[in-house]
PDB file of N, CA and C in Angstrom:
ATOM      1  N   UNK A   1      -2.594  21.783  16.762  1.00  0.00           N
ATOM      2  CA  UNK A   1      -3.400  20.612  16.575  1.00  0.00           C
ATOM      3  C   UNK A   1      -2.480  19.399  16.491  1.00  0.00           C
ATOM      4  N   UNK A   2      -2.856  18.249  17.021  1.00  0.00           N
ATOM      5  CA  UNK A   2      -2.182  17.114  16.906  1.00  0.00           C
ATOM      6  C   UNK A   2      -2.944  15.984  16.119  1.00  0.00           C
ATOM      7  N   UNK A   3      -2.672  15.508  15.479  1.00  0.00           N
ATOM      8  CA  UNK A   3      -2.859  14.242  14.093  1.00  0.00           C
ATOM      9  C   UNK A   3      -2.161  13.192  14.763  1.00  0.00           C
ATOM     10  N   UNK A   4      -3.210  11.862  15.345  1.00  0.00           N
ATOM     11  CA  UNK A   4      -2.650  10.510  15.434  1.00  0.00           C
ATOM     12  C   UNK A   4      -2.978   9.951  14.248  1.00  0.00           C
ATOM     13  N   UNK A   5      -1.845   9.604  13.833  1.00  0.00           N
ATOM     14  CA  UNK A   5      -2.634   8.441  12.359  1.00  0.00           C
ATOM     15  C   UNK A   5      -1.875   6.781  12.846  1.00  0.00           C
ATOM     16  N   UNK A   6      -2.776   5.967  12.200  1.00  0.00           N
ATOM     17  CA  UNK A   6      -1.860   4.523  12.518  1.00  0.00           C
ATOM     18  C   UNK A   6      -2.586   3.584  11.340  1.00  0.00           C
ATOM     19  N   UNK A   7      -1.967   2.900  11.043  1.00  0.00           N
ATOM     20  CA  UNK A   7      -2.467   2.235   9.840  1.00  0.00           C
ATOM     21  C   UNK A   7      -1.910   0.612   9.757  1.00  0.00           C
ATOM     22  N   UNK A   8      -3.067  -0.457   9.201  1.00  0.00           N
ATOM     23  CA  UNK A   8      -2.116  -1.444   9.531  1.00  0.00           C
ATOM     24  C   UNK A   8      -2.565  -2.598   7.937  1.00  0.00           C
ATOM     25  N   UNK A   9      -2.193  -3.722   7.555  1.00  0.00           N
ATOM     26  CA  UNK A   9      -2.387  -4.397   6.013  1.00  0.00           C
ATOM     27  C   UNK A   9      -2.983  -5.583   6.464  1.00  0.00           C
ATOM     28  N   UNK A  10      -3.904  -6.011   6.337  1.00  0.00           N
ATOM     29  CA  UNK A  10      -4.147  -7.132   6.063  1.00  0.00           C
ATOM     30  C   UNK A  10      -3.821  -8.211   4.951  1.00  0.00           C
ATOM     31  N   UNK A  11      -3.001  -9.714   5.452  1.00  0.00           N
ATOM     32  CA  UNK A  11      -2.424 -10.362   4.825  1.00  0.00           C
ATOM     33  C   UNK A  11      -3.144 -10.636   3.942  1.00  0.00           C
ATOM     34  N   UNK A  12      -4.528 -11.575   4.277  1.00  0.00           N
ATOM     35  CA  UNK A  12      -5.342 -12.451   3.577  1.00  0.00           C
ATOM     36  C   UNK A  12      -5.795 -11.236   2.809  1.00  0.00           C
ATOM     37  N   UNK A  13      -6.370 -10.558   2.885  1.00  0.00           N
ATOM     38  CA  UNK A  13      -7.254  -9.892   1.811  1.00  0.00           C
ATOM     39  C   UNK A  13      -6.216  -9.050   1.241  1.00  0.00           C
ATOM     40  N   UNK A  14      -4.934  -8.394   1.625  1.00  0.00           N
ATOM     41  CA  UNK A  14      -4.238  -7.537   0.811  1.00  0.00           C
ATOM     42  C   UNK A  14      -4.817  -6.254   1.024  1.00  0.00           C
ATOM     43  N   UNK A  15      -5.529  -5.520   1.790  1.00  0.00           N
ATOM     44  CA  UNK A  15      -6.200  -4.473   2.072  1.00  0.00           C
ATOM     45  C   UNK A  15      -5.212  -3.719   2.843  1.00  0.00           C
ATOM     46  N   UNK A  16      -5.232  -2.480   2.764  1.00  0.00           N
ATOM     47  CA  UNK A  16      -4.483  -1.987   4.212  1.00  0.00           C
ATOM     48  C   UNK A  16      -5.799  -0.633   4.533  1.00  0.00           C
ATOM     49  N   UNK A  17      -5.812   0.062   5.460  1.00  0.00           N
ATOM     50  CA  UNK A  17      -6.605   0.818   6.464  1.00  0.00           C
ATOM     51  C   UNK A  17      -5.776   1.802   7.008  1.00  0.00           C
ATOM     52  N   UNK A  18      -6.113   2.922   7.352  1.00  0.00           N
ATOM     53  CA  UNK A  18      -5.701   3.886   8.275  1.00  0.00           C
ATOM     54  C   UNK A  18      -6.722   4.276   8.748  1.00  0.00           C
ATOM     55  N   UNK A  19      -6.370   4.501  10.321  1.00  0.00           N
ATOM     56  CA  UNK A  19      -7.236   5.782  10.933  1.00  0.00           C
ATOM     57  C   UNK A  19      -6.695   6.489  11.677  1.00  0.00           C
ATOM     58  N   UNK A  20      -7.339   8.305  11.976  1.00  0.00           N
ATOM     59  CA  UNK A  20      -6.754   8.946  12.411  1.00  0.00           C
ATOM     60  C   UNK A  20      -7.782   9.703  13.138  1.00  0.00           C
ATOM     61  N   UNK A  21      -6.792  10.757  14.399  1.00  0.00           N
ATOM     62  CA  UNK A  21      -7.965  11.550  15.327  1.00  0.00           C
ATOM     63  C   UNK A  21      -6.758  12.611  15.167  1.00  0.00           C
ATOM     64  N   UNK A  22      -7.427  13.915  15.339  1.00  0.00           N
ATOM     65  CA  UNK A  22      -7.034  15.061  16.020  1.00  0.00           C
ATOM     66  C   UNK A  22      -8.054  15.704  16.728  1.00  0.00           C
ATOM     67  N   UNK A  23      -6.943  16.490  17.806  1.00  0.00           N
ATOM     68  CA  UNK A  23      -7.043  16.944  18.582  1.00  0.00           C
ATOM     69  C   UNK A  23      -6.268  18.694  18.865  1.00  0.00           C
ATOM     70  N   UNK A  24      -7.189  19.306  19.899  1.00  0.00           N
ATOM     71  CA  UNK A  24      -6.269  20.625  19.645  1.00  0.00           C
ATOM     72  C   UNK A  24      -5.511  20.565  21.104  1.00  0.00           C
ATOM     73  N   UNK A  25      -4.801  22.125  21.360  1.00  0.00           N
ATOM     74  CA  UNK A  25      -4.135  21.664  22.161  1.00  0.00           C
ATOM     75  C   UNK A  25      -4.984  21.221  23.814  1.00  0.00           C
ATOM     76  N   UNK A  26      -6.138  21.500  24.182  1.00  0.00           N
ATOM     77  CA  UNK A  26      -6.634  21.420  24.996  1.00  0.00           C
ATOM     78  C   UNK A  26      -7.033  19.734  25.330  1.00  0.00           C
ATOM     79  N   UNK A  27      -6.982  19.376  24.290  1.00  0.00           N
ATOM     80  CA  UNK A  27      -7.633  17.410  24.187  1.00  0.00           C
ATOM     81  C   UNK A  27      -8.794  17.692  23.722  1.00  0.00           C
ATOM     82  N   UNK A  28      -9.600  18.480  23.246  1.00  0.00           N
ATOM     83  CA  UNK A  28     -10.599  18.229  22.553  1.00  0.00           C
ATOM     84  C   UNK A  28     -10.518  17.634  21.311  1.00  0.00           C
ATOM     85  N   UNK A  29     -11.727  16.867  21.030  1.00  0.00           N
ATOM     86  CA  UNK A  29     -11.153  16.220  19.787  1.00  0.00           C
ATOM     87  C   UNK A  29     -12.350  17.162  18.589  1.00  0.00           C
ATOM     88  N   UNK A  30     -11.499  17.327  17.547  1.00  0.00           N
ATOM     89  CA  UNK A  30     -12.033  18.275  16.409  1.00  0.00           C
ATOM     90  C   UNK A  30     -12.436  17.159  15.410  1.00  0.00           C
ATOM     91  N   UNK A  31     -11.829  16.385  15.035  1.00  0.00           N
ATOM     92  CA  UNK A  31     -11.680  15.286  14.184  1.00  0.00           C
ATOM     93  C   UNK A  31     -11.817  14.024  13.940  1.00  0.00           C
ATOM     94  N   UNK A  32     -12.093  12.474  13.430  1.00  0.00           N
ATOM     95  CA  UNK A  32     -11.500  11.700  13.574  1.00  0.00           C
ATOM     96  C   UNK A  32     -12.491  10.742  11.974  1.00  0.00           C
ATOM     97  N   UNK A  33     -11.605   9.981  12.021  1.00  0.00           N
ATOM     98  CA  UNK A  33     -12.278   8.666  10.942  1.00  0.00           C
ATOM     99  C   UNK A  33     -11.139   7.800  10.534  1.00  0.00           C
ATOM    100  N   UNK A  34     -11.722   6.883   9.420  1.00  0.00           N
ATOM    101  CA  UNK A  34     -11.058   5.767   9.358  1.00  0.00           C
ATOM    102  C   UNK A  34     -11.186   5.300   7.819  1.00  0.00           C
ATOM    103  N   UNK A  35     -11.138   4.286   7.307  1.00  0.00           N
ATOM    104  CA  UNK A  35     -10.729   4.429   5.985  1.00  0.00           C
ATOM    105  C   UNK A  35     -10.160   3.239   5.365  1.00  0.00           C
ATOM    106  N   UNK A  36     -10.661   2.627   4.461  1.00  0.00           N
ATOM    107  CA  UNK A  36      -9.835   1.467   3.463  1.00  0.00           C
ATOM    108  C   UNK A  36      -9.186   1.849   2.314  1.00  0.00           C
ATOM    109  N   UNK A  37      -8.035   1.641   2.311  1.00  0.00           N
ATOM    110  CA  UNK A  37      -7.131   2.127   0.822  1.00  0.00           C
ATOM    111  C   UNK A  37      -6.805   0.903  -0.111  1.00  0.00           C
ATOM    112  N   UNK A  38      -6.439   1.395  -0.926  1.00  0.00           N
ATOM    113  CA  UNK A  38      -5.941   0.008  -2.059  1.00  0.00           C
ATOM    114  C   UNK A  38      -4.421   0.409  -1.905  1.00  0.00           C
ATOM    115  N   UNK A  39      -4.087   0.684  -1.016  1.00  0.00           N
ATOM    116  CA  UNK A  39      -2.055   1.475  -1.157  1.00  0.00           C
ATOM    117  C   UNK A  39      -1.271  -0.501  -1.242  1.00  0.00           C
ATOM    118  N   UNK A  40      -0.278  -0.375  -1.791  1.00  0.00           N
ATOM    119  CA  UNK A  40       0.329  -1.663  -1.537  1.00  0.00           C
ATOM    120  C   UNK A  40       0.832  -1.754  -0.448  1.00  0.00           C
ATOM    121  N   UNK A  41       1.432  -0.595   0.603  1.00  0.00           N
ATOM    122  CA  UNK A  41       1.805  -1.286   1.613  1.00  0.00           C
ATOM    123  C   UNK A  41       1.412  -0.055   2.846  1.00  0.00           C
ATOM    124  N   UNK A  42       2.316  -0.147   3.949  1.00  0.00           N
ATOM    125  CA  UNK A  42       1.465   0.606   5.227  1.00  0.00           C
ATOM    126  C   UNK A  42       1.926   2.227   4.994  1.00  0.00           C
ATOM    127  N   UNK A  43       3.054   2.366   4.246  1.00  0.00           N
ATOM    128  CA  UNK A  43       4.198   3.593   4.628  1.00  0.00           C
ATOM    129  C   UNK A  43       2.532   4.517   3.117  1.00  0.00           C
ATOM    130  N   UNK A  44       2.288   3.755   1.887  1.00  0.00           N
ATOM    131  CA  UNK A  44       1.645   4.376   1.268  1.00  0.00           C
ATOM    132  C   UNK A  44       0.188   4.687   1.926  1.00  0.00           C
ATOM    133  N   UNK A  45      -0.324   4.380   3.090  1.00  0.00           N
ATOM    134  CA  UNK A  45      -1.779   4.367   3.765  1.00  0.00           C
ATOM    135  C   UNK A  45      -1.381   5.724   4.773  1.00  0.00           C
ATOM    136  N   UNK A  46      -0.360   5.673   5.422  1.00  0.00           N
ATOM    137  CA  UNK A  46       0.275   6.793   5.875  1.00  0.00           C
ATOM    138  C   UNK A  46       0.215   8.322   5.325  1.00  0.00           C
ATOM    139  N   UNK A  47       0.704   7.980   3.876  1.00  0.00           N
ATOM    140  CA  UNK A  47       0.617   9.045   3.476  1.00  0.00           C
ATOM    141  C   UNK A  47      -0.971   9.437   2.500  1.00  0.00           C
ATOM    142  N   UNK A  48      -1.781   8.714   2.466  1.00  0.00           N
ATOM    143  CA  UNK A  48      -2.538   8.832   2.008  1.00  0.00           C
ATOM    144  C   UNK A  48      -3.649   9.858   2.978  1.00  0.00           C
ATOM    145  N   UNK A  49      -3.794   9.407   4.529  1.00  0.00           N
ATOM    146  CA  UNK A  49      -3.772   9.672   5.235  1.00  0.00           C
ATOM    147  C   UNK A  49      -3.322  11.137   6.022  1.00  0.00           C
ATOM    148  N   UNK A  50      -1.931  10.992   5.937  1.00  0.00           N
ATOM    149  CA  UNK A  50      -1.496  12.447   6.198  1.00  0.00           C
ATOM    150  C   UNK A  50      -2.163  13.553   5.330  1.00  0.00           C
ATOM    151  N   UNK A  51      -2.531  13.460   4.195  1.00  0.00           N
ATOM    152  CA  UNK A  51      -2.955  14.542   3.110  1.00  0.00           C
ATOM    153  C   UNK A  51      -4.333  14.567   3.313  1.00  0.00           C
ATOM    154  N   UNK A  52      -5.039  13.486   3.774  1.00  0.00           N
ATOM    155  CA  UNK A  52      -6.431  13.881   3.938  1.00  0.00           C
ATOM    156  C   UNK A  52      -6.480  14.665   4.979  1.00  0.00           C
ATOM    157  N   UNK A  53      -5.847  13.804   6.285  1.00  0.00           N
ATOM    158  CA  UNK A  53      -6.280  15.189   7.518  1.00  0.00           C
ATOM    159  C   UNK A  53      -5.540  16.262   7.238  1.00  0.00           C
ATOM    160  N   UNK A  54      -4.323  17.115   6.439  1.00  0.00           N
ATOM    161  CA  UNK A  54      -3.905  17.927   6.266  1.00  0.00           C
ATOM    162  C   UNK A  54      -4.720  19.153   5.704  1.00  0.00           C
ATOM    163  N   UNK A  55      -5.701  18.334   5.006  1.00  0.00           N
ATOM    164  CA  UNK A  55      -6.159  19.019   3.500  1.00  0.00           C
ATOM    165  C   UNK A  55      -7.477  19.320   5.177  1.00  0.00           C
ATOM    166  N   UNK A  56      -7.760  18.595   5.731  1.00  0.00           N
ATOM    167  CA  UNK A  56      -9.287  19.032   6.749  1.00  0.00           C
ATOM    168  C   UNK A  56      -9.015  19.662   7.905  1.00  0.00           C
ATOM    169  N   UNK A  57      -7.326  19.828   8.237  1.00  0.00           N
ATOM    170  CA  UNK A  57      -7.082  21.016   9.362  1.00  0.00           C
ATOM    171  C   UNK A  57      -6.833  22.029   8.228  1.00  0.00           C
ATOM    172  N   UNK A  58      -7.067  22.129   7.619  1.00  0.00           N
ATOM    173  CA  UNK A  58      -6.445  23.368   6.535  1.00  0.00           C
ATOM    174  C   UNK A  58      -7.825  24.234   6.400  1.00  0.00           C
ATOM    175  N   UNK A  59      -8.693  23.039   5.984  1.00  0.00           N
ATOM    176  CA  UNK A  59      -9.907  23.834   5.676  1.00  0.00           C
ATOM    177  C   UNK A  59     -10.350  24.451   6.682  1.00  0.00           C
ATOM    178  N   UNK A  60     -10.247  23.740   8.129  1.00  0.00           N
ATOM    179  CA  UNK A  60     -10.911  24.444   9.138  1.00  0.00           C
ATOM    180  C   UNK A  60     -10.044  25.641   9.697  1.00  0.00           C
ATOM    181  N   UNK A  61      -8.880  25.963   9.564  1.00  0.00           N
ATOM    182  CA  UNK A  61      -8.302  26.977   9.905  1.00  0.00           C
ATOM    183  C   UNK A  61      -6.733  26.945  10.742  1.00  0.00           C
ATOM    184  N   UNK A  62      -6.709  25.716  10.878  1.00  0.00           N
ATOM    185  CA  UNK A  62      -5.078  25.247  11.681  1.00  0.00           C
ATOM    186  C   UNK A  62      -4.078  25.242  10.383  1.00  0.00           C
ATOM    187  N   UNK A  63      -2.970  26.114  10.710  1.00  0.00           N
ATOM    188  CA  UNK A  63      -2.295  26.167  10.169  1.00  0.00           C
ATOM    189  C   UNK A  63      -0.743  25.420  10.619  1.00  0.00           C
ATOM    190  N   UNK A  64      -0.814  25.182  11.731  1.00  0.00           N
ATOM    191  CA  UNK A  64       0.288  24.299  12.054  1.00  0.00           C
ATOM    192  C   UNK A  64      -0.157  23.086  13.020  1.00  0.00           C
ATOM    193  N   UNK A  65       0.206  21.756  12.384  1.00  0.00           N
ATOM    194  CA  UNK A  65      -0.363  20.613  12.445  1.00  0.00           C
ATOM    195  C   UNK A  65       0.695  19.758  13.116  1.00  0.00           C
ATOM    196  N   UNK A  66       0.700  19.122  14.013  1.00  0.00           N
ATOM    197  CA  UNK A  66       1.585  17.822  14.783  1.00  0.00           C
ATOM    198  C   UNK A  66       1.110  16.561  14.153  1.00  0.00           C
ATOM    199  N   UNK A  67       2.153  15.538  13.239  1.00  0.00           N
ATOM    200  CA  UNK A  67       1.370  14.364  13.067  1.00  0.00           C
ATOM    201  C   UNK A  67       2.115  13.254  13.869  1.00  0.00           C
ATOM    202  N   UNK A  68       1.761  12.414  14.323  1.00  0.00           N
ATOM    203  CA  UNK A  68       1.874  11.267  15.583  1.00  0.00           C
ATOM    204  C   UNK A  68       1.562   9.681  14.428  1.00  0.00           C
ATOM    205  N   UNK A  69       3.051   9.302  14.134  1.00  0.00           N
ATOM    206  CA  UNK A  69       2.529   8.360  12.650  1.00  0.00           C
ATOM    207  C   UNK A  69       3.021   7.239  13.591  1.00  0.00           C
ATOM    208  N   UNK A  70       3.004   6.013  13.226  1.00  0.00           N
ATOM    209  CA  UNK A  70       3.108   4.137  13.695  1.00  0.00           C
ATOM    210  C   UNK A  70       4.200   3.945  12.641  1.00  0.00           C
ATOM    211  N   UNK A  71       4.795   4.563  11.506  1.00  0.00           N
ATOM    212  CA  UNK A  71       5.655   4.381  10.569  1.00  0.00           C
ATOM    213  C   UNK A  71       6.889   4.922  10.248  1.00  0.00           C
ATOM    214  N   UNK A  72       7.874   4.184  10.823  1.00  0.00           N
ATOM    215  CA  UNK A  72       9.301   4.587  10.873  1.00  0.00           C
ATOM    216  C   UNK A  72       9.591   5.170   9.747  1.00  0.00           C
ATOM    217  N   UNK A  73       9.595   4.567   8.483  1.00  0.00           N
ATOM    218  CA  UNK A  73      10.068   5.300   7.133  1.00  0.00           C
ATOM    219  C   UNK A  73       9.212   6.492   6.791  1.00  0.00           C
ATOM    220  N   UNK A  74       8.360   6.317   7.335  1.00  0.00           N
ATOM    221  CA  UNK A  74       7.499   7.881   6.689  1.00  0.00           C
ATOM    222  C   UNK A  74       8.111   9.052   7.546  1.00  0.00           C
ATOM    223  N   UNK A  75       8.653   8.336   8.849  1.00  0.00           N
ATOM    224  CA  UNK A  75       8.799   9.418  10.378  1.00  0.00           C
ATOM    225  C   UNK A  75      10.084   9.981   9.503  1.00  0.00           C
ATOM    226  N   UNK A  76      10.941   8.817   8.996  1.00  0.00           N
ATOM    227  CA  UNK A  76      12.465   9.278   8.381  1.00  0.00           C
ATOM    228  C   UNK A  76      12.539  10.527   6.905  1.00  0.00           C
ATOM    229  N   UNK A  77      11.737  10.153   6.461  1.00  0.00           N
ATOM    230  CA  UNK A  77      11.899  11.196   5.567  1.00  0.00           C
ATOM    231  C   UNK A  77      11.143  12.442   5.686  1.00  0.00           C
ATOM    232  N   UNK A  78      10.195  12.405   6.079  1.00  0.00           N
ATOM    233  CA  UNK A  78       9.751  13.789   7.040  1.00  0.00           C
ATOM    234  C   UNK A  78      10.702  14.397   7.633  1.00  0.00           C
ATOM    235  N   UNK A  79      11.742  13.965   8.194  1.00  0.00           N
ATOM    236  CA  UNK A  79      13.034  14.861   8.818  1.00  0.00           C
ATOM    237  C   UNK A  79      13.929  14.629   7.885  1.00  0.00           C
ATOM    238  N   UNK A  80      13.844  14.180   6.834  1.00  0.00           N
ATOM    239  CA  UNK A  80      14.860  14.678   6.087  1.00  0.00           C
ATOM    240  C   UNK A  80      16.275  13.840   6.265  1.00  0.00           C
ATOM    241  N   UNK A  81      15.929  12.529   7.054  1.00  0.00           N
ATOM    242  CA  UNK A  81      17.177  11.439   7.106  1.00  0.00           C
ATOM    243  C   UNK A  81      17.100  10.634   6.391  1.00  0.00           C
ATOM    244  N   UNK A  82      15.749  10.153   5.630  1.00  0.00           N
ATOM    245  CA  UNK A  82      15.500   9.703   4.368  1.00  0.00           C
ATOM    246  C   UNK A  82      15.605  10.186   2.912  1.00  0.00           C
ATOM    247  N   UNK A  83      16.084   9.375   1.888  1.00  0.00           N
ATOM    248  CA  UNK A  83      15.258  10.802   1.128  1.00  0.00           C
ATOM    249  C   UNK A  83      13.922   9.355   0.538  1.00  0.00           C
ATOM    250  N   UNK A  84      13.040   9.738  -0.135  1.00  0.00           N
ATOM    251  CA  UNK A  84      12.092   9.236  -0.581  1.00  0.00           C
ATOM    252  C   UNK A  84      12.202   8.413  -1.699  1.00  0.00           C
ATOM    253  N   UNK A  85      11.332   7.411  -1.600  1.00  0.00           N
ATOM    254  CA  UNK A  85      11.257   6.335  -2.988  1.00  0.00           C
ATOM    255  C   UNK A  85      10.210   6.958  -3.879  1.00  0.00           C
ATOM    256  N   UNK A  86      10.386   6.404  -5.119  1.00  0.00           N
ATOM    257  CA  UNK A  86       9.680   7.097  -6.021  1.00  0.00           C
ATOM    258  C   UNK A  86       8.112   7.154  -5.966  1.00  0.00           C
ATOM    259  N   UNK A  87       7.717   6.569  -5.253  1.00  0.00           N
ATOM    260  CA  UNK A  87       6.510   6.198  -4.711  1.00  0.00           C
ATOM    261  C   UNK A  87       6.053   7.566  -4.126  1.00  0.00           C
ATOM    262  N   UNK A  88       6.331   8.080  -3.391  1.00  0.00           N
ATOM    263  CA  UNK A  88       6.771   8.841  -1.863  1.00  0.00           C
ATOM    264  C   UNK A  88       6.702  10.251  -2.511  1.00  0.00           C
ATOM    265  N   UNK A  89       7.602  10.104  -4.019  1.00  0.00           N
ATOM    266  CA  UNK A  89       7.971  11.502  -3.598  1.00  0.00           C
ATOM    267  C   UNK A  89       7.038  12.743  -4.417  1.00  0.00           C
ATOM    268  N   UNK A  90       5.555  11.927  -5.353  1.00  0.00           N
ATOM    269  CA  UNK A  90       4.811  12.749  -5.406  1.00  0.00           C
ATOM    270  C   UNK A  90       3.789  13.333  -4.224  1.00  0.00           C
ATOM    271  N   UNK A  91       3.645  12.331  -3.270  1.00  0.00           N
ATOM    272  CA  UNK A  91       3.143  12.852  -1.963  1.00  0.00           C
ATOM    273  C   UNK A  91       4.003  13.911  -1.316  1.00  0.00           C
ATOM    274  N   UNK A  92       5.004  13.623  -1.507  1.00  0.00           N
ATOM    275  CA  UNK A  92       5.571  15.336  -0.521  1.00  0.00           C
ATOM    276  C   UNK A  92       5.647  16.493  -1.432  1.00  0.00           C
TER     277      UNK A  92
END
């Protein structure tokens, strides 16, 4: 299964948003929605994000998940070239 997530903040209101689709390997799409967070910035909407669709390919039965993120620092510590801010590191 593949997980696009992308997420972006709005200045004026201070809001930020994510949305995300998956798909399996064929291109069908299994999944998708969207979402307003109170996170302070984009890298926390990311991960807010990653755990929801994680937690809804889980339930349905995918056990190994591709995620496709818009966020360099989240991409970095996912491989392990980051390590995480304290923020961060109850999400992983």
């Amino acid at each position: 299964m593949v997980i696009k997530i992308a997420s972006a903040r709005l200045r004026r209101s201070k809001r930020t948003g994510y949305a995300y689709e998956a798909k399996d390997r064929q291109g069908n799409l299994i999944f998708n929605g969207v979402s307003s967070c109170g996170a302070k910035n984009i890298t926390q909407a990311v991960h807010e994000a990653m755990v929801e669709t994680a937690v809804k390919a889980r339930s349905i039965g995918f056990s190994r998940v591709l995620f496709l993120i818009n966020c360099k620092r989240t991409m970095e510590v996912v491989n392990f070239t980051r390590s995480p801010c304290w923020q961060q590191q109850d999400m992983m």
